[in-house]
C-alpha atoms as a PDB file:
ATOM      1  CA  UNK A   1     106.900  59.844 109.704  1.00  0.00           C
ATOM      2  CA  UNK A   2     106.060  60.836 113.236  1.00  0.00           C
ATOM      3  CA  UNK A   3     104.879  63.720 113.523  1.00  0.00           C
ATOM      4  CA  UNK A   4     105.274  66.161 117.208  1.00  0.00           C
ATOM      5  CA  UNK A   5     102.594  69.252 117.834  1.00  0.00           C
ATOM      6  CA  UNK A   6     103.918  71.750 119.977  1.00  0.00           C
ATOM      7  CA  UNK A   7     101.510  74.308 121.300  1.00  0.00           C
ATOM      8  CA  UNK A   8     102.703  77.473 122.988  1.00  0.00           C
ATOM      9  CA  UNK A   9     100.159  78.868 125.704  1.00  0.00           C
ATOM     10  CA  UNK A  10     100.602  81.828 128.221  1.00  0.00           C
ATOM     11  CA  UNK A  11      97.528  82.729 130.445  1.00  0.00           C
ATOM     12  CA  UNK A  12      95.141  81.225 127.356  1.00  0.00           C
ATOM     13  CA  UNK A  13      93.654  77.883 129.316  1.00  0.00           C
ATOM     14  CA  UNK A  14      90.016  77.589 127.136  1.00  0.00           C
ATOM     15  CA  UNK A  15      91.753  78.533 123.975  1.00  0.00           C
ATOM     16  CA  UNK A  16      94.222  75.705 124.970  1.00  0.00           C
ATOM     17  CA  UNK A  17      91.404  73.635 125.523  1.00  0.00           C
ATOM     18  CA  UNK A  18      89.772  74.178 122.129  1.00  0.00           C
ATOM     19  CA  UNK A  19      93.057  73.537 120.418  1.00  0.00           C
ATOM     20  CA  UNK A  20      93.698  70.015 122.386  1.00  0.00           C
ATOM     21  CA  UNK A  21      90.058  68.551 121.863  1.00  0.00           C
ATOM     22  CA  UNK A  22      90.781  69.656 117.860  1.00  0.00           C
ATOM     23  CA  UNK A  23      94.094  67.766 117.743  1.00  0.00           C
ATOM     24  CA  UNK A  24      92.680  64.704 119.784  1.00  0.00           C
ATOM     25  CA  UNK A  25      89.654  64.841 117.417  1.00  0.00           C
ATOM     26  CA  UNK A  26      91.907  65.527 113.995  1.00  0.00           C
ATOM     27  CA  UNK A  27      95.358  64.435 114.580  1.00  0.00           C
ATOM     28  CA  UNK A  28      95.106  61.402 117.056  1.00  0.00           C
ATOM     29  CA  UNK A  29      98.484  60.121 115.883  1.00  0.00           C
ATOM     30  CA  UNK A  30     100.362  62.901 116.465  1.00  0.00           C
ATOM     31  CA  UNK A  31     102.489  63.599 120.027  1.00  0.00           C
ATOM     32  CA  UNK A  32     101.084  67.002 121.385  1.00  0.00           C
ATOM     33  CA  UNK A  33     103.808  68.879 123.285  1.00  0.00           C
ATOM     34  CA  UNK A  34     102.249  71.882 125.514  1.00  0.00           C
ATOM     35  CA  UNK A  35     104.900  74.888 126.736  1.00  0.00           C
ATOM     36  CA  UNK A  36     103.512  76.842 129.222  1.00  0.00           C
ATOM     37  CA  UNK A  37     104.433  79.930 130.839  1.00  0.00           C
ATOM     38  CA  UNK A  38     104.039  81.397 133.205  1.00  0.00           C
ATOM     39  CA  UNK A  39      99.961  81.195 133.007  1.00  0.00           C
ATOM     40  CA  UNK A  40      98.637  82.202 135.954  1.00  0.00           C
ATOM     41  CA  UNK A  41      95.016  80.929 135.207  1.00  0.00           C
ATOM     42  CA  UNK A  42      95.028  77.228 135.772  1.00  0.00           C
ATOM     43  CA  UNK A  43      96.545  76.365 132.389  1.00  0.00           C
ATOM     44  CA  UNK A  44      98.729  73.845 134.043  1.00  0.00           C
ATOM     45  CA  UNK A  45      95.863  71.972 136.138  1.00  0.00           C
ATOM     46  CA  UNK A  46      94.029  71.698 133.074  1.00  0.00           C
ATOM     47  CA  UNK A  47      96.478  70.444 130.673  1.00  0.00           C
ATOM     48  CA  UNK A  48      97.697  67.615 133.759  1.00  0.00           C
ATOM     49  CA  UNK A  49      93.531  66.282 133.829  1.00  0.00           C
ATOM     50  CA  UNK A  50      93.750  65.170 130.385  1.00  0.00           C
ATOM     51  CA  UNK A  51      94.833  62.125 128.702  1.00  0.00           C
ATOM     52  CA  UNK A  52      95.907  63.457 125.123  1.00  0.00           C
ATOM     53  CA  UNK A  53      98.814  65.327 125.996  1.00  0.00           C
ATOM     54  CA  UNK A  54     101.964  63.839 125.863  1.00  0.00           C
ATOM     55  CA  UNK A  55     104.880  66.199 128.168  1.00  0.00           C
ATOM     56  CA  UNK A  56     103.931  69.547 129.597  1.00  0.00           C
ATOM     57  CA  UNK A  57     106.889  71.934 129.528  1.00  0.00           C
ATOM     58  CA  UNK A  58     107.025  74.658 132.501  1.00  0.00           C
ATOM     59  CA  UNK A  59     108.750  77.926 131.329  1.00  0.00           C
ATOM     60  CA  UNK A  60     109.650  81.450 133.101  1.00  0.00           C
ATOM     61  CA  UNK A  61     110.312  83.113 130.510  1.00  0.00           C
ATOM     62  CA  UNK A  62     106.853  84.698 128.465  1.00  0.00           C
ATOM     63  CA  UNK A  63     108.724  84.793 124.940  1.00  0.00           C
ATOM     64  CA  UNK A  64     107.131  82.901 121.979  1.00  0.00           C
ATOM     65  CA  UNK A  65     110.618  82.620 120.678  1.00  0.00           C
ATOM     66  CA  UNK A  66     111.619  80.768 124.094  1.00  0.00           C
ATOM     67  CA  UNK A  67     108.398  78.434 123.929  1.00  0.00           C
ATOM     68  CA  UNK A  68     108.905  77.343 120.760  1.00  0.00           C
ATOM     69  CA  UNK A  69     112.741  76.816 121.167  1.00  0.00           C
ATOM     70  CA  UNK A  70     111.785  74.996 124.474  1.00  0.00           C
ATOM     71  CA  UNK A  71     108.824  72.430 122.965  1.00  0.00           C
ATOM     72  CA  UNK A  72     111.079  71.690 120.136  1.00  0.00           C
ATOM     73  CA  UNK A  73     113.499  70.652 122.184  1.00  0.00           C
ATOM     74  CA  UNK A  74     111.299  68.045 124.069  1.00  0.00           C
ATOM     75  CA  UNK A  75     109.573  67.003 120.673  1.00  0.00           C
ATOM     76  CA  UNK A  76     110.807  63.624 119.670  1.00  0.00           C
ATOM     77  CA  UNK A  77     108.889  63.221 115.866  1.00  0.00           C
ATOM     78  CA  UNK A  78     110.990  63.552 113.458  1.00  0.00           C
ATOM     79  CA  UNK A  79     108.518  66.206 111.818  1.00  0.00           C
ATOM     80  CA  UNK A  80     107.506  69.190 114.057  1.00  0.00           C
ATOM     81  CA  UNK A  81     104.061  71.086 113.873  1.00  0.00           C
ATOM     82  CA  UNK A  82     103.916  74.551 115.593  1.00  0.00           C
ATOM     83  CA  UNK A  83     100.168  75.345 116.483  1.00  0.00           C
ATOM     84  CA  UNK A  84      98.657  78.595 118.151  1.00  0.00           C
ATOM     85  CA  UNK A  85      96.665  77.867 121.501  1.00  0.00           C
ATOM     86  CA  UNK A  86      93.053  78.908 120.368  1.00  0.00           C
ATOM     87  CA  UNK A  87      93.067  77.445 117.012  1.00  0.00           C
ATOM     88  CA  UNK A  88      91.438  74.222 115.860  1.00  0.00           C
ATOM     89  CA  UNK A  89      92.873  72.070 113.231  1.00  0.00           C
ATOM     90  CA  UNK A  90      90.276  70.663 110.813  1.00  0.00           C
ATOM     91  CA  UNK A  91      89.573  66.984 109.401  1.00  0.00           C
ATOM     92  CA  UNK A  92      92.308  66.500 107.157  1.00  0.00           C
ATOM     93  CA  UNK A  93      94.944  69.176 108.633  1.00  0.00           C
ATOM     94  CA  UNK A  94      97.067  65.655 110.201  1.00  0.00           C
ATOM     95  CA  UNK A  95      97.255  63.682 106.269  1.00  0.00           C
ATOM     96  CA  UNK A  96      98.043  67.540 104.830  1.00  0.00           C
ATOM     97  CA  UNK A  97     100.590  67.948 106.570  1.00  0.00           C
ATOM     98  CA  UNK A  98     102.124  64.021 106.186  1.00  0.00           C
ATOM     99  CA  UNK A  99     101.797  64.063 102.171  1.00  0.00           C
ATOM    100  CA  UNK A 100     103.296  68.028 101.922  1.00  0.00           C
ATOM    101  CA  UNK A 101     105.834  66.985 104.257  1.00  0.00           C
ATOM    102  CA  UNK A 102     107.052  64.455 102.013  1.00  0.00           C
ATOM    103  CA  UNK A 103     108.122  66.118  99.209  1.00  0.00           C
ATOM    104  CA  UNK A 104     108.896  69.765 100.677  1.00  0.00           C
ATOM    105  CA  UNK A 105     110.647  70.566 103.978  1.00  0.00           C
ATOM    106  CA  UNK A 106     108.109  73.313 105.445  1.00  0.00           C
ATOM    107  CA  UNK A 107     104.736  72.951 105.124  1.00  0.00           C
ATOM    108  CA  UNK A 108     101.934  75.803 106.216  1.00  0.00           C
ATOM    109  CA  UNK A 109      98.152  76.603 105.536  1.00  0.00           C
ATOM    110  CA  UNK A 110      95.686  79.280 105.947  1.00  0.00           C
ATOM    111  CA  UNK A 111      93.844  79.958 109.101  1.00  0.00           C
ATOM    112  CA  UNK A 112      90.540  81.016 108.413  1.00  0.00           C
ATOM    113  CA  UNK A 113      88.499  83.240 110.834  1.00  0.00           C
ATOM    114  CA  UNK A 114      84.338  82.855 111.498  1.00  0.00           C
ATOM    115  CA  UNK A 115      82.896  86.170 110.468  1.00  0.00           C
ATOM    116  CA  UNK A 116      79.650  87.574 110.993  1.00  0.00           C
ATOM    117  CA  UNK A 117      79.054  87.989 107.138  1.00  0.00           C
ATOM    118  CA  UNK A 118      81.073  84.730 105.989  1.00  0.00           C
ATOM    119  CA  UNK A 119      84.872  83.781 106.759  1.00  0.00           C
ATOM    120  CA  UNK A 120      88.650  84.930 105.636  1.00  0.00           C
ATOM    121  CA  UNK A 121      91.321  82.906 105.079  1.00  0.00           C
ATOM    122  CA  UNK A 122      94.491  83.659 104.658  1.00  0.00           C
ATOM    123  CA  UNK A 123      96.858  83.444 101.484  1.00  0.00           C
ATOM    124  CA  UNK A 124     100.316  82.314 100.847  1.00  0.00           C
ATOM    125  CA  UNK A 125     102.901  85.705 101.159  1.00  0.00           C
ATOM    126  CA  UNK A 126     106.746  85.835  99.461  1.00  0.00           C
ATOM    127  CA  UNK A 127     108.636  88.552  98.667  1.00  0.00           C
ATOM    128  CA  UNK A 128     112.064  88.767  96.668  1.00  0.00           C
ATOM    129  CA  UNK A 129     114.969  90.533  98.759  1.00  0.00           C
ATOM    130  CA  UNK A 130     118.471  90.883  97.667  1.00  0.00           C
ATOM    131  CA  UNK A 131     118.113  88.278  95.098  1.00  0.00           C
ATOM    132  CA  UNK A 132     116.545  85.779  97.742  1.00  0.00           C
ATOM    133  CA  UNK A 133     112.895  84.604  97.120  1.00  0.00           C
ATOM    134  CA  UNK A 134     111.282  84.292 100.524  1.00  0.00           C
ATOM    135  CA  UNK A 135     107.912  82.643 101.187  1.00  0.00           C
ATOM    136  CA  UNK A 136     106.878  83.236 104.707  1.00  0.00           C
ATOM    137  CA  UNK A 137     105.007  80.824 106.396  1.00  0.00           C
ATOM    138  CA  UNK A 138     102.288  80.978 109.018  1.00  0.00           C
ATOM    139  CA  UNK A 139     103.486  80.982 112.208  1.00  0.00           C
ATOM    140  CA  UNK A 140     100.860  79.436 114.362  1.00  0.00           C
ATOM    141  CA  UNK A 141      99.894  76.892 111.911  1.00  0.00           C
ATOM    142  CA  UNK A 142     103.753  75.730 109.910  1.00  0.00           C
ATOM    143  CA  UNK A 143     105.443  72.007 109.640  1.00  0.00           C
ATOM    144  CA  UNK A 144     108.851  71.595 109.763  1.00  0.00           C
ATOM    145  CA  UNK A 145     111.270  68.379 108.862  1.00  0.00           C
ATOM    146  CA  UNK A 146     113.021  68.266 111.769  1.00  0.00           C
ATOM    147  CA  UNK A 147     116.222  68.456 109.798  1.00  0.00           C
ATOM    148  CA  UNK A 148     115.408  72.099 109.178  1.00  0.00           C
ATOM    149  CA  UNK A 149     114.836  72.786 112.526  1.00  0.00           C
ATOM    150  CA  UNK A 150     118.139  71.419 113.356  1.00  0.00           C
ATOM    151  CA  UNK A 151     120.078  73.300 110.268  1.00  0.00           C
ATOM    152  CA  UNK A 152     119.352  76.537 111.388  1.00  0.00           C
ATOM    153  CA  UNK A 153     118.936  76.004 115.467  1.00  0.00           C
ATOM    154  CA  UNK A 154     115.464  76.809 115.742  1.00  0.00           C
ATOM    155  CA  UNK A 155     113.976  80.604 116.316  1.00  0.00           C
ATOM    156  CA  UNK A 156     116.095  83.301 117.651  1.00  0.00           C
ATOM    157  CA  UNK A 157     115.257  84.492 120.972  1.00  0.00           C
ATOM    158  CA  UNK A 158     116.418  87.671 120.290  1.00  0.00           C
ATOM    159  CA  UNK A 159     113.097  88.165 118.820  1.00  0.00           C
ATOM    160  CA  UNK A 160     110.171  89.074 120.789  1.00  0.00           C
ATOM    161  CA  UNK A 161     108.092  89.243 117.624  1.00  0.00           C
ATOM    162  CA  UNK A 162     109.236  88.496 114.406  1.00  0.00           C
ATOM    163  CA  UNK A 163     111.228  85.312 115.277  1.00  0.00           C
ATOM    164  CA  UNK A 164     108.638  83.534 112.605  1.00  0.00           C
ATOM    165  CA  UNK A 165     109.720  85.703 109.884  1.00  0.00           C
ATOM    166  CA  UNK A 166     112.964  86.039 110.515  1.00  0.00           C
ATOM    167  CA  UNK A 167     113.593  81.801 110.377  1.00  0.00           C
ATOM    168  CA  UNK A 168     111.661  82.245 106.671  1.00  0.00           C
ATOM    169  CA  UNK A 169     114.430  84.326 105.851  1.00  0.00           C
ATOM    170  CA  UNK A 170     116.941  82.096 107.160  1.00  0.00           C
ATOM    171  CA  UNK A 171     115.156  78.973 105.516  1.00  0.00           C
ATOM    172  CA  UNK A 172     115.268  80.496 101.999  1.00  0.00           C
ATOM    173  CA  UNK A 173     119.195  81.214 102.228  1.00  0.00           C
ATOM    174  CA  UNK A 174     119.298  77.045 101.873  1.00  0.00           C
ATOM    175  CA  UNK A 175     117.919  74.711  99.531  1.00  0.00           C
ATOM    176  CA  UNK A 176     114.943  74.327 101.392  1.00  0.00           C
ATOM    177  CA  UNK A 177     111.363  74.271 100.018  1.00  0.00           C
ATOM    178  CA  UNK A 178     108.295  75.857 101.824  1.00  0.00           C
ATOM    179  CA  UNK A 179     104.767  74.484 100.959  1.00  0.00           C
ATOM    180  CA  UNK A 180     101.545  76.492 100.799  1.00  0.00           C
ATOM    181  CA  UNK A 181      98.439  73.197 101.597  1.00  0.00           C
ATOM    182  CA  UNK A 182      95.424  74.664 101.733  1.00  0.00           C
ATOM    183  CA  UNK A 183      93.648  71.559 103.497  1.00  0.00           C
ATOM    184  CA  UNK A 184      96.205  71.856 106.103  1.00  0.00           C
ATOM    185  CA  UNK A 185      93.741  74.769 107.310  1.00  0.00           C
ATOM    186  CA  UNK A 186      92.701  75.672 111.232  1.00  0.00           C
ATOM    187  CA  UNK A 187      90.086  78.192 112.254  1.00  0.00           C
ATOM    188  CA  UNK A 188      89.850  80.370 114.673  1.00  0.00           C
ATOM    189  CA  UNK A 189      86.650  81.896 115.945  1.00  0.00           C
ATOM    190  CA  UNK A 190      85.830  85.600 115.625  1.00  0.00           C
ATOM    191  CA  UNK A 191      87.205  87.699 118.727  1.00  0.00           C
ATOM    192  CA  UNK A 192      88.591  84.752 120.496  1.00  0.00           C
ATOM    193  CA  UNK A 193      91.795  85.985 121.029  1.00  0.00           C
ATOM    194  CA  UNK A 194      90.581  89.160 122.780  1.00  0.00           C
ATOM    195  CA  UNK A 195      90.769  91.477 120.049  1.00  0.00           C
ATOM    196  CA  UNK A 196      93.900  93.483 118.510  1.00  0.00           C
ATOM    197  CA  UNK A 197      96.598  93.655 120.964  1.00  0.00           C
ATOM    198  CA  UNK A 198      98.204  97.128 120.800  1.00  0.00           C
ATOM    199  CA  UNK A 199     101.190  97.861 118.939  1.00  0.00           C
ATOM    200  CA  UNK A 200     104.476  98.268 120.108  1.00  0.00           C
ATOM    201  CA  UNK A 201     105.879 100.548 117.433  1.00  0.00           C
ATOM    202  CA  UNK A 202     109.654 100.294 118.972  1.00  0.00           C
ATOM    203  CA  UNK A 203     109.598  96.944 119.127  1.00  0.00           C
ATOM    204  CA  UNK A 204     108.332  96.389 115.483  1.00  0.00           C
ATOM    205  CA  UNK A 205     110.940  98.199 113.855  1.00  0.00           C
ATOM    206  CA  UNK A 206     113.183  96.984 116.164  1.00  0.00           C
ATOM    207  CA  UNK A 207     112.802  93.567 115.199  1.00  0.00           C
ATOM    208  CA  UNK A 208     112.548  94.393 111.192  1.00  0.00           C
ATOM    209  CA  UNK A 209     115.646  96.007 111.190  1.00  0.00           C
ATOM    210  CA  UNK A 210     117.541  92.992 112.950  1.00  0.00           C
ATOM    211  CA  UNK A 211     116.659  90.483 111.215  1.00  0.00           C
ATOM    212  CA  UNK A 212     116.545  92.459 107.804  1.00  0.00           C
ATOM    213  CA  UNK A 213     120.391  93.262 108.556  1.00  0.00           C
ATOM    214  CA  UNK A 214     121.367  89.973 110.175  1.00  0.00           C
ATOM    215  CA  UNK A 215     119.835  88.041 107.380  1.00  0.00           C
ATOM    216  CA  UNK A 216     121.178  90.379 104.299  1.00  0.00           C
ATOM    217  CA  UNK A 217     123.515  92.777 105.958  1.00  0.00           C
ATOM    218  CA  UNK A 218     123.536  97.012 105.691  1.00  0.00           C
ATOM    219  CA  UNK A 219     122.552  97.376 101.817  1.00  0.00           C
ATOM    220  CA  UNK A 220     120.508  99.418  99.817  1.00  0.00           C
ATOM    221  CA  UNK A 221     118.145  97.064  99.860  1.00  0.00           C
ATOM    222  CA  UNK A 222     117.662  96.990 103.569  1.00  0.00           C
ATOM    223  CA  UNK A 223     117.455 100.295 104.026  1.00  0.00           C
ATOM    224  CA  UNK A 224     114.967 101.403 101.116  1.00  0.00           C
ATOM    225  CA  UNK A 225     112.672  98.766 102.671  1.00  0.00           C
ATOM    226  CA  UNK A 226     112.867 100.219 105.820  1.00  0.00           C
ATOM    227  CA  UNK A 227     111.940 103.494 104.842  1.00  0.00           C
ATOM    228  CA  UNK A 228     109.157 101.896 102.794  1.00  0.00           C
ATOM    229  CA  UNK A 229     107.678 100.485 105.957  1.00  0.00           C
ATOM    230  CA  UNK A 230     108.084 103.751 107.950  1.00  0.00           C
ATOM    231  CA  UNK A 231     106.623 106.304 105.319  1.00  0.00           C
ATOM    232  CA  UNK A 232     103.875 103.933 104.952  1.00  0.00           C
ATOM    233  CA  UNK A 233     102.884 104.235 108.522  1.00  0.00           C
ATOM    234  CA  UNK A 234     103.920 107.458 109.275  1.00  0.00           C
ATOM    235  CA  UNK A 235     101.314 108.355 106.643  1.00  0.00           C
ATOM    236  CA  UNK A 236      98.292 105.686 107.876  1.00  0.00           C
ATOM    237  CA  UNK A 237      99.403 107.414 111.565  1.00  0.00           C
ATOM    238  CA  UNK A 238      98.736 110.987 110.243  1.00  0.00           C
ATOM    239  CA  UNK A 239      95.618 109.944 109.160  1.00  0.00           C
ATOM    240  CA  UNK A 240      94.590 109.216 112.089  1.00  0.00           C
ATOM    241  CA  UNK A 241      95.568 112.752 113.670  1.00  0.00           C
ATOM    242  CA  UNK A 242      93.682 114.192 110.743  1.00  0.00           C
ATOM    243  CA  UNK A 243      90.315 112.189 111.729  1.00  0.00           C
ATOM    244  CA  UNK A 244      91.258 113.246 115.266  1.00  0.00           C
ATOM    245  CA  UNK A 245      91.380 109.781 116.045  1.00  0.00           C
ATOM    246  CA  UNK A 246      94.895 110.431 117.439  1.00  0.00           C
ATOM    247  CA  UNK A 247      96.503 112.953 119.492  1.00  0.00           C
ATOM    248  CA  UNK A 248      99.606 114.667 117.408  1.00  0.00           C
ATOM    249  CA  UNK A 249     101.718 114.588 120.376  1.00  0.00           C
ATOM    250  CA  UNK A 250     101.642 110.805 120.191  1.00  0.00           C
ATOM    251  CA  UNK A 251     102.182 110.507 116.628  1.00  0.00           C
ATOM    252  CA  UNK A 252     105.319 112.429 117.540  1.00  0.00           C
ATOM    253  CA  UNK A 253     106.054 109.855 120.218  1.00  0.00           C
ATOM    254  CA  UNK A 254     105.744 107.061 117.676  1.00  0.00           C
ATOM    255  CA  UNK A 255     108.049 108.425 114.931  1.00  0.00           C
ATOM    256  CA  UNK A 256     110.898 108.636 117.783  1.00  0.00           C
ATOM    257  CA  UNK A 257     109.770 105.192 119.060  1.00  0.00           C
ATOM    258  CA  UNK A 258     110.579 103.740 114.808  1.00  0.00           C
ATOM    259  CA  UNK A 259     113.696 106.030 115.096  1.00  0.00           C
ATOM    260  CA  UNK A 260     115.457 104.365 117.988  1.00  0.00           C
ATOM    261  CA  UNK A 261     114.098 100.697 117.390  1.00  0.00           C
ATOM    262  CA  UNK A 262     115.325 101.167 114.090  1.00  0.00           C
ATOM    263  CA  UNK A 263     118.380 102.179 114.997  1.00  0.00           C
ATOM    264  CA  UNK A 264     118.905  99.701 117.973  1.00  0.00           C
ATOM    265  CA  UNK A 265     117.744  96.665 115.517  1.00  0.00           C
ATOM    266  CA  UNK A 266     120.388  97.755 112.801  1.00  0.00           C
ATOM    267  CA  UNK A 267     123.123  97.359 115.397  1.00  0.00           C
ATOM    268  CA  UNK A 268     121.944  94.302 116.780  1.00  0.00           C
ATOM    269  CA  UNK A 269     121.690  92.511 113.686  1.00  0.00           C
ATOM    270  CA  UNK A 270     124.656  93.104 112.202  1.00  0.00           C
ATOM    271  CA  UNK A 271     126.539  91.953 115.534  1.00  0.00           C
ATOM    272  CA  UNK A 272     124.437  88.932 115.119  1.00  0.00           C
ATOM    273  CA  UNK A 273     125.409  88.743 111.812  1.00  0.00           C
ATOM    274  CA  UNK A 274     129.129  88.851 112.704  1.00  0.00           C
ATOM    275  CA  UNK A 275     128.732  86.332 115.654  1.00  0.00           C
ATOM    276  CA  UNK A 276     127.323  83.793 113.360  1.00  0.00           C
ATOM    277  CA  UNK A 277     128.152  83.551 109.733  1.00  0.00           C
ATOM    278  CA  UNK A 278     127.032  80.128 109.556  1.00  0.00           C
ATOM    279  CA  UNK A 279     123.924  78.939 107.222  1.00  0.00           C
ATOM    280  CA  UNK A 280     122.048  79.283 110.707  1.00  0.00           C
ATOM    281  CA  UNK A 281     122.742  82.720 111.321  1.00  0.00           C
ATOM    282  CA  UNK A 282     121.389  82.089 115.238  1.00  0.00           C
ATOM    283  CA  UNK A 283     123.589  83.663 117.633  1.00  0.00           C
ATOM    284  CA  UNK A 284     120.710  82.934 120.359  1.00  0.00           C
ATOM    285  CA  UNK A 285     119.555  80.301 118.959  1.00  0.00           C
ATOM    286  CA  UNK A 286     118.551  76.992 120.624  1.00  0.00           C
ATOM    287  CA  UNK A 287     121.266  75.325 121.145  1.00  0.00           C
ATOM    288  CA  UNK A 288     122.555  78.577 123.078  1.00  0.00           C
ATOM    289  CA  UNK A 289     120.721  77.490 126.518  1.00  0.00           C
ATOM    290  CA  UNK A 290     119.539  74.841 129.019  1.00  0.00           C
ATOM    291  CA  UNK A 291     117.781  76.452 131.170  1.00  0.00           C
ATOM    292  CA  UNK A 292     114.440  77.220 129.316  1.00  0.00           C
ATOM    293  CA  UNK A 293     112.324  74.657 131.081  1.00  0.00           C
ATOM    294  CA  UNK A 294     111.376  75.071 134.979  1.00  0.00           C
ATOM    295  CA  UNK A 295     109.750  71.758 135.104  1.00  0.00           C
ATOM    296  CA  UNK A 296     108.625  69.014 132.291  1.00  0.00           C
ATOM    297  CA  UNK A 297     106.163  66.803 132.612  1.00  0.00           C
ATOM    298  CA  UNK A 298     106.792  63.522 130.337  1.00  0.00           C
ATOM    299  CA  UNK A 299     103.884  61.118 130.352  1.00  0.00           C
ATOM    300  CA  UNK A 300     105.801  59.091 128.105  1.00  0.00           C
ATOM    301  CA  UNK A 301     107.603  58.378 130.605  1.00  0.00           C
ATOM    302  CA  UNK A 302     104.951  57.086 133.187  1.00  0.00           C
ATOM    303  CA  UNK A 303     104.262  60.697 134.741  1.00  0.00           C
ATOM    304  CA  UNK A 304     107.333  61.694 135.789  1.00  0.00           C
ATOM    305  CA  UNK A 305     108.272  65.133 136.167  1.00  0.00           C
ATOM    306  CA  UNK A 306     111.851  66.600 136.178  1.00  0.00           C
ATOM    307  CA  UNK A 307     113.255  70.259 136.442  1.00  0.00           C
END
């Protein structure tokens, strides 16, 4: 089995770093494919000084959906690793992901995080929707047989967030199994990603109503889960008025902000869902564009760089 990395950066050149030396270290067998882009902080200078990357791909657009799409594409292993810039794979991470990989189609594993008083690692998640067991995988640390990749035309760029989530849907519509290896484990260190990014409220119902209703359609289902999600944090917002800890004018803001994503990601998903009603169910899939990649460097190819 050969087995492709690919490692989506943007403007994240020593987490990069830290990520590289791990996989040179860990997974010496394995091609490493970097997407990059648009880092403006010397990401690409660094990653052309080293010796352990295999291609460099140059992107415009800043959309994890894109990268991944884009380093897939370049990937030539007919197994493909996704892996978060600023995580570390571990001894043993390369031969758990080989042996899971031969008996189930998707493999993932925890990520555990340094803490002052000790460590956390994360578990394996699944839920049951419609009828449809889903076990959803970890995005910056996940395996995939390249057939699946292929089946359902890698992540929808649609997706600003969520594209992860969304392809576990898609993957349990098939008879496709998803792995949970806990030695295929990576850690990240405490605060290294610069803290929690702030939320974009819009954009996360936005992007649970799509692929809820492009993945199941308008059901009962659907939209009782929906509701679940936003009563749960309208009430964990109102706390936070309460404790004064928020202003209620903004808590206002944030309930329209659920309102209209919610009501822009239910129409977008169920044209998606009528523009594909194939097992893929990727209108903007990857197969939808060429253009994702500025410039590529292939150094399995001597060097050479192409547009």
């Amino acid at each position: 089995m050969d087995l492709s990395v690919v490692v989506p950066t943007l403007n994240g050149r020593d987490q990069l770093a830290r990520t590289l030396d791990s996989l040179s270290r860990a997974a010496p067998e394995a091609e490493v494919v970097v997407v990059n882009g648009p880092s403006a902080d010397g990401t690409t200078g660094m990653v052309r000084d080293r010796d352990d990357v295999d291609v460099l791909v140059e992107i415009a657009d800043r959309t994890v959906s894109v990268a991944r799409n884009a380093g897939i594409e370049r990937a030539s292993g007919d197994a493909v690793a996704l892996l978060d810039h600023g995580l570390a794979v571990r001894d043993g991470w390369e031969d758990a992901v080989r042996e899971r990989l031969a008996e189930a189609d998707v493999v993932t594993g925890p990520t555990r995080r340094s803490l002052r008083a000790g460590a956390t690692t994360d578990t394996v998640e699944s839920r049951t929707i419609a009828g449809r067991d889903v076990t959803f995988f970890n995005s910056g640390n996940v395996a995939f047989r390249r057939a699946v990749l292929d089946a359902f035309d890698g992540f929808d760029e649609y997706l600003d967030i969520g594209s992860a989530r969304d392809l576990a849907h898609r993957v349990a519509s098939g008879d496709y199994t998803v792995a949970w290896d806990g030695e295929m484990a990576v850690e990240q260190a405490y605060g290294s990603d610069g803290g929690e990014p702030e939320r974009d409220w819009g954009w996360k119902y936005r992007s649970l109503a799509y692929r809820l209703s492009k993945n199941y359609g308008v059901r009962p289902t659907v939209v009782g889960r929906l509701a679940a999600h936003a009563a749960s944090d309208a009430v964990s917002a109102l706390g936070d008025v309460l404790r004064r800890n928020t202003d209620p004018s903004e808590w206002f803001g944030t309930g329209r902000s659920v309102v209209s994503g919610t009501a822009v990601g239910l129409k977008d998903g169920v044209k998606a869902r009528t523009s594909d009603r194939s097992v893929a169910r990727n209108p903007n899939g990857a197969a939808e564009r060429t253009d994702r990649a500025i410039t590529v460097y292939d150094w399995r190819d001597a060097g050479q760089s192409t547009p």
